[in-house]
C-alpha atoms as a PDB file:
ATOM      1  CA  UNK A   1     205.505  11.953  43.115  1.00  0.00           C
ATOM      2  CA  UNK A   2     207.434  13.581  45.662  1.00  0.00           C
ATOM      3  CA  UNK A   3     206.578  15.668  48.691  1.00  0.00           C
ATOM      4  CA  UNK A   4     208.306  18.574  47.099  1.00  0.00           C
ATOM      5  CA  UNK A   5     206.284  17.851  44.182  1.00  0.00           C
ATOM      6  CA  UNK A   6     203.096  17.498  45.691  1.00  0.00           C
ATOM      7  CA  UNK A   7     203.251  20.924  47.280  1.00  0.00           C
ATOM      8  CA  UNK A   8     204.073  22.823  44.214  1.00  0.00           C
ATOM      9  CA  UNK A   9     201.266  20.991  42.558  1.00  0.00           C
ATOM     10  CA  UNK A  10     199.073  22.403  45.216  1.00  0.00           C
ATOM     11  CA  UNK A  11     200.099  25.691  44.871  1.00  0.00           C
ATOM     12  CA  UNK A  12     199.963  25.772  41.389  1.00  0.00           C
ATOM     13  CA  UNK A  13     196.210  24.495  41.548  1.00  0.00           C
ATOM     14  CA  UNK A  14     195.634  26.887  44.447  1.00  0.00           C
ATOM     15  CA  UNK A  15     196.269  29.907  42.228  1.00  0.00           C
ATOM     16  CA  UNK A  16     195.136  28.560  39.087  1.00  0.00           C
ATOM     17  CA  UNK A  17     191.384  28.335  40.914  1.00  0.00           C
ATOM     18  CA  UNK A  18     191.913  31.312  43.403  1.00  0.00           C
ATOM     19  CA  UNK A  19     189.111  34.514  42.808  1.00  0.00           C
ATOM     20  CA  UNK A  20     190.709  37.864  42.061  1.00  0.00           C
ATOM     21  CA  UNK A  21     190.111  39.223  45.485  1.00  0.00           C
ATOM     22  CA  UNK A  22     192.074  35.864  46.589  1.00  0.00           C
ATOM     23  CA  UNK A  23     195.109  36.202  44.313  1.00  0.00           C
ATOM     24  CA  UNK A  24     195.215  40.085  45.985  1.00  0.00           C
ATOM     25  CA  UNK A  25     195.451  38.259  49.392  1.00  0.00           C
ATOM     26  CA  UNK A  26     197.701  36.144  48.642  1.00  0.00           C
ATOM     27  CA  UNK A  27     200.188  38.759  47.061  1.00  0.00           C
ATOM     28  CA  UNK A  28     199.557  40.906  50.150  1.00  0.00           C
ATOM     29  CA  UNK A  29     200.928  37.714  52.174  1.00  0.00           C
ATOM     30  CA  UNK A  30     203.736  37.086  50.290  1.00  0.00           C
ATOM     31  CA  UNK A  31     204.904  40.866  50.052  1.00  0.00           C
ATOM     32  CA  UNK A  32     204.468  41.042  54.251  1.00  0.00           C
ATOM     33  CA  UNK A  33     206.173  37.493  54.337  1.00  0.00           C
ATOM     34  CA  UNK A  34     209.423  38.965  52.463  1.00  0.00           C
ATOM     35  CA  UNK A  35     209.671  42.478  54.286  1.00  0.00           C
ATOM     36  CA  UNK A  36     209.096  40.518  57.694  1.00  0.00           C
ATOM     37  CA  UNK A  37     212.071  38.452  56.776  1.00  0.00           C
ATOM     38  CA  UNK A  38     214.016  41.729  55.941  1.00  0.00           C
ATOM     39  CA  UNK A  39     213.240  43.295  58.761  1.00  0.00           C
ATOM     40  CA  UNK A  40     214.260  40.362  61.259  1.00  0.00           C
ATOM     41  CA  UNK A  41     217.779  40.164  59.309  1.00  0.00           C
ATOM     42  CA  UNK A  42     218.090  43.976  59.728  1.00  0.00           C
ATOM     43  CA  UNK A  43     217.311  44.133  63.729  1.00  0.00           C
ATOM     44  CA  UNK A  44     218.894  41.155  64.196  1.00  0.00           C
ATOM     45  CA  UNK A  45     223.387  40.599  64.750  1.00  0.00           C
ATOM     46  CA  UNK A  46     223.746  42.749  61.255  1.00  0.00           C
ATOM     47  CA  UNK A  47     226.757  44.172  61.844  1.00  0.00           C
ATOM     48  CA  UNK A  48     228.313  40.361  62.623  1.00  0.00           C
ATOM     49  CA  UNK A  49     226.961  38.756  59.614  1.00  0.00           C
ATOM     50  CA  UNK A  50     227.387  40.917  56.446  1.00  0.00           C
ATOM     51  CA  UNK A  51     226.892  38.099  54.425  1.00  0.00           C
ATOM     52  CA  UNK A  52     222.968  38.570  55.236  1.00  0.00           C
ATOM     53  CA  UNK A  53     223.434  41.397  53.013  1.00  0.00           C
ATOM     54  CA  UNK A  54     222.624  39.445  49.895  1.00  0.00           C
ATOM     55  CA  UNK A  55     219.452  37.681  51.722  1.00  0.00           C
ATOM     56  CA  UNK A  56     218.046  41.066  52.784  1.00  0.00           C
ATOM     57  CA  UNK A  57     218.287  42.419  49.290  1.00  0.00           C
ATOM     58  CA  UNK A  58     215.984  39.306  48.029  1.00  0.00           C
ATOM     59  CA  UNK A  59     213.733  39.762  50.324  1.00  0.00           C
ATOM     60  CA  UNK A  60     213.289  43.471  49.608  1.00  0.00           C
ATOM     61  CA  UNK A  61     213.370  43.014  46.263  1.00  0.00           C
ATOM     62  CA  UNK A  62     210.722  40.334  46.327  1.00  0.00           C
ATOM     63  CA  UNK A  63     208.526  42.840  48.316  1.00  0.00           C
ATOM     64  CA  UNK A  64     208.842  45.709  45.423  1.00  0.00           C
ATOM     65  CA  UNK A  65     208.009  42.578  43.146  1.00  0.00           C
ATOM     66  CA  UNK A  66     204.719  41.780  44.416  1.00  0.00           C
ATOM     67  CA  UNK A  67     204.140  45.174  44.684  1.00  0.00           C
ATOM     68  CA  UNK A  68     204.593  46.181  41.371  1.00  0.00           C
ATOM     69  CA  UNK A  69     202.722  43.644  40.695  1.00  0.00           C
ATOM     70  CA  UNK A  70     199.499  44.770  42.561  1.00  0.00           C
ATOM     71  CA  UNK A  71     200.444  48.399  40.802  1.00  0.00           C
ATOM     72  CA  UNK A  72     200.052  46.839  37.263  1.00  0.00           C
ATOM     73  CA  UNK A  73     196.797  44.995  38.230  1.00  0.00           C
ATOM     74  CA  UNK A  74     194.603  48.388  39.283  1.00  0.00           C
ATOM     75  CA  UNK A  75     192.044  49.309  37.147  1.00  0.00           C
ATOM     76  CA  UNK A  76     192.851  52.757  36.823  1.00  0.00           C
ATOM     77  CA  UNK A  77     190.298  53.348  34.188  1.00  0.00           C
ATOM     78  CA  UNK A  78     187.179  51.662  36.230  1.00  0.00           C
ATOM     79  CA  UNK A  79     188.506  51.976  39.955  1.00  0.00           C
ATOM     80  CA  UNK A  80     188.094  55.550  40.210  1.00  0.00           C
ATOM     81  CA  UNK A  81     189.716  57.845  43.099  1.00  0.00           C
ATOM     82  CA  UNK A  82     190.367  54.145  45.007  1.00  0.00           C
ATOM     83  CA  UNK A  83     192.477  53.395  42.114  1.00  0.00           C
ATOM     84  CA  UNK A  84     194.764  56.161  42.103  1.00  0.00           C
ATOM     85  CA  UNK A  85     195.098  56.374  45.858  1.00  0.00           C
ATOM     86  CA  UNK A  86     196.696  52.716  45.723  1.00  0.00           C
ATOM     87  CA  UNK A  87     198.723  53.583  42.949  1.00  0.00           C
ATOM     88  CA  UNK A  88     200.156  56.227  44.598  1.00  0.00           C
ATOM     89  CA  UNK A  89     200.735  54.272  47.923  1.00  0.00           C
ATOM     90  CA  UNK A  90     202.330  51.776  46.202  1.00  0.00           C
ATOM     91  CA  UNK A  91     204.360  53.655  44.987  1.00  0.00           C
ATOM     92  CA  UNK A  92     205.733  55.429  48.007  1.00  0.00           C
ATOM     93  CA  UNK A  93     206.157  51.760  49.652  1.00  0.00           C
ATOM     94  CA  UNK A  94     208.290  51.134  46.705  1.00  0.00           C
ATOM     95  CA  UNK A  95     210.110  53.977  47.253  1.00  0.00           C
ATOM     96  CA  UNK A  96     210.608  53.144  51.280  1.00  0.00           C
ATOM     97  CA  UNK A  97     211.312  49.544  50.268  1.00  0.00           C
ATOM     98  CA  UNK A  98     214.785  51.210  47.919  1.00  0.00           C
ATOM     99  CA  UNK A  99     215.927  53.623  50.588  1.00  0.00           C
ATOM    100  CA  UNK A 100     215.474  50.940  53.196  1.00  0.00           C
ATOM    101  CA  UNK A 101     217.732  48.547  50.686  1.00  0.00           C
ATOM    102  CA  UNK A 102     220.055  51.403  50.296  1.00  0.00           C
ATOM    103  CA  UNK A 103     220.232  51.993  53.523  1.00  0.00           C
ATOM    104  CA  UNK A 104     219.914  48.513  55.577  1.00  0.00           C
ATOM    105  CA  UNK A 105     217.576  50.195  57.789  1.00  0.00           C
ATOM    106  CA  UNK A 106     214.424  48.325  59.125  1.00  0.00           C
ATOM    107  CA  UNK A 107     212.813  51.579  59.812  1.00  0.00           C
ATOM    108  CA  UNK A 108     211.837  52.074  57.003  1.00  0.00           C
ATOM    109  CA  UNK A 109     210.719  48.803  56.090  1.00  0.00           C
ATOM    110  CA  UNK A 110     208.093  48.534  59.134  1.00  0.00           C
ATOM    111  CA  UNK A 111     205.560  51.074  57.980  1.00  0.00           C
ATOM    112  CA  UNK A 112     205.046  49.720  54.903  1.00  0.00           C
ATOM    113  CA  UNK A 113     204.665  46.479  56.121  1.00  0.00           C
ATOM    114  CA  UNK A 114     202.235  47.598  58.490  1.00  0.00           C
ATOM    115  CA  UNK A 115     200.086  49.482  55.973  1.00  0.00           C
ATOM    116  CA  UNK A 116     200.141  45.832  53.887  1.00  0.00           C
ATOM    117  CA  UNK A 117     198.936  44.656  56.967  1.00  0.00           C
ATOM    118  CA  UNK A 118     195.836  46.542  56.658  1.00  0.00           C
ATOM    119  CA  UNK A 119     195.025  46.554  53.482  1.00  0.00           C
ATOM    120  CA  UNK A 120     195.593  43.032  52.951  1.00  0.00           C
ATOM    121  CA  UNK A 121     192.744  43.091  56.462  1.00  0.00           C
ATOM    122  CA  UNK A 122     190.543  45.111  54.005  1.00  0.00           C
ATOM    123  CA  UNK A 123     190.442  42.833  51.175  1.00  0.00           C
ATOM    124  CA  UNK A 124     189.761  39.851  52.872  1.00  0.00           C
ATOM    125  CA  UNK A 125     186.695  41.961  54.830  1.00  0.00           C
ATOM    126  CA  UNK A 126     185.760  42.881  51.271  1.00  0.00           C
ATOM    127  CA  UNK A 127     186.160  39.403  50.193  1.00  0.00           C
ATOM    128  CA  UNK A 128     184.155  37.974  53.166  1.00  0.00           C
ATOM    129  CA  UNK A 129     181.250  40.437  52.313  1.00  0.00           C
ATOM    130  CA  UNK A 130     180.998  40.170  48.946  1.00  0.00           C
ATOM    131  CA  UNK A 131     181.249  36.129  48.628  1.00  0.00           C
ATOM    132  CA  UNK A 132     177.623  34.325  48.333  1.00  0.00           C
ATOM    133  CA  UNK A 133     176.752  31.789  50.266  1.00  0.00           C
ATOM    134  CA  UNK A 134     176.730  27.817  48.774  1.00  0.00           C
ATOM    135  CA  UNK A 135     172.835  27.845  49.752  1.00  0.00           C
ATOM    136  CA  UNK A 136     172.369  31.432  48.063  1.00  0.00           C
ATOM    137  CA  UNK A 137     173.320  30.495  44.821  1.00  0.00           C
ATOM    138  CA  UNK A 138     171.001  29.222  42.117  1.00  0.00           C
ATOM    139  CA  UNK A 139     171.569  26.326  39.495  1.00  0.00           C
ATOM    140  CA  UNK A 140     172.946  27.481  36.390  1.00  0.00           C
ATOM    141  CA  UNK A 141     170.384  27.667  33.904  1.00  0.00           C
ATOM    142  CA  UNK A 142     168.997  24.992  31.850  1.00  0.00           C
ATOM    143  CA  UNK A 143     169.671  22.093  34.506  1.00  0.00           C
ATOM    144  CA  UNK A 144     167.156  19.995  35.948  1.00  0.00           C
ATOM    145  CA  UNK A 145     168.221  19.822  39.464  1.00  0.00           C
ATOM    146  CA  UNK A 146     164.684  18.017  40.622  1.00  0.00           C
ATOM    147  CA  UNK A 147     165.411  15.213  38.697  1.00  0.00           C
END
């Protein structure tokens, strides 16, 4: 097996066996990944290299990916006023994230990038304070851990 092979193995198995609040995190990295890369194309030599054109539209588009993504995965029913506030901020990066791909302008990229920043800070807090301990947790029922 190759190197190249390897890794995507590991990935794959990384997400298979990630927790929900994990897979969040890890679309919230991805999604800042992409705009970052937009955003150093667009304040970079742009107007000498319009053939970064195509690479700043994948990377913006690969942004409003992921965060559709996170849009379709709220519980709107169970999640409550929390719910509907992301929903609705997701929506307004998306709509930054088109007039930014529209418009080539980095500007509007950075805020929403920023605001990923933090809310990708407050799931890993939430994560972090909601994960039990190995030496919390009790035996599944049933076993015989004593012997």
């Amino acid at each position: 097996m190759g190197y190249n092979q390897a890794l995507s193995a590991y990935r794959e198995t990384r997400v298979r066996t990630a927790s929900q609040g994990t897979l969040v995190v890890m679309l919230y990295d991805g999604a800042i990944r992409h705009l970052g890369e937009a955003i150093s194309l667009l304040e970079g030599d742009f107007g000498k290299a319009p053939d970064k054109i195509e690479k700043i539209n994948n990377h913006i588009l690969k942004g409003q990916e992921i965060i559709t993504e996170l849009m379709a995965s709220l519980d709107l029913a169970g999640g409550g006023d929390i719910a509907k506030n992301l929903l609705s901020l997701y929506a307004w990066f998306n709509d930054q994230l088109v007039q930014a791909n529209m418009e080539k302008q980095a500007g509007k990229i950075i805020p929403v990038r920023a605001m990923m920043e933090d809310l990708r800070l407050a799931w890993v807090e939430i994560i972090n304070s909601t994960a039990v301990p190995a030496e919390v947790q009790s035996a599944p029922a049933g076993i015989n851990i004593a012997g």
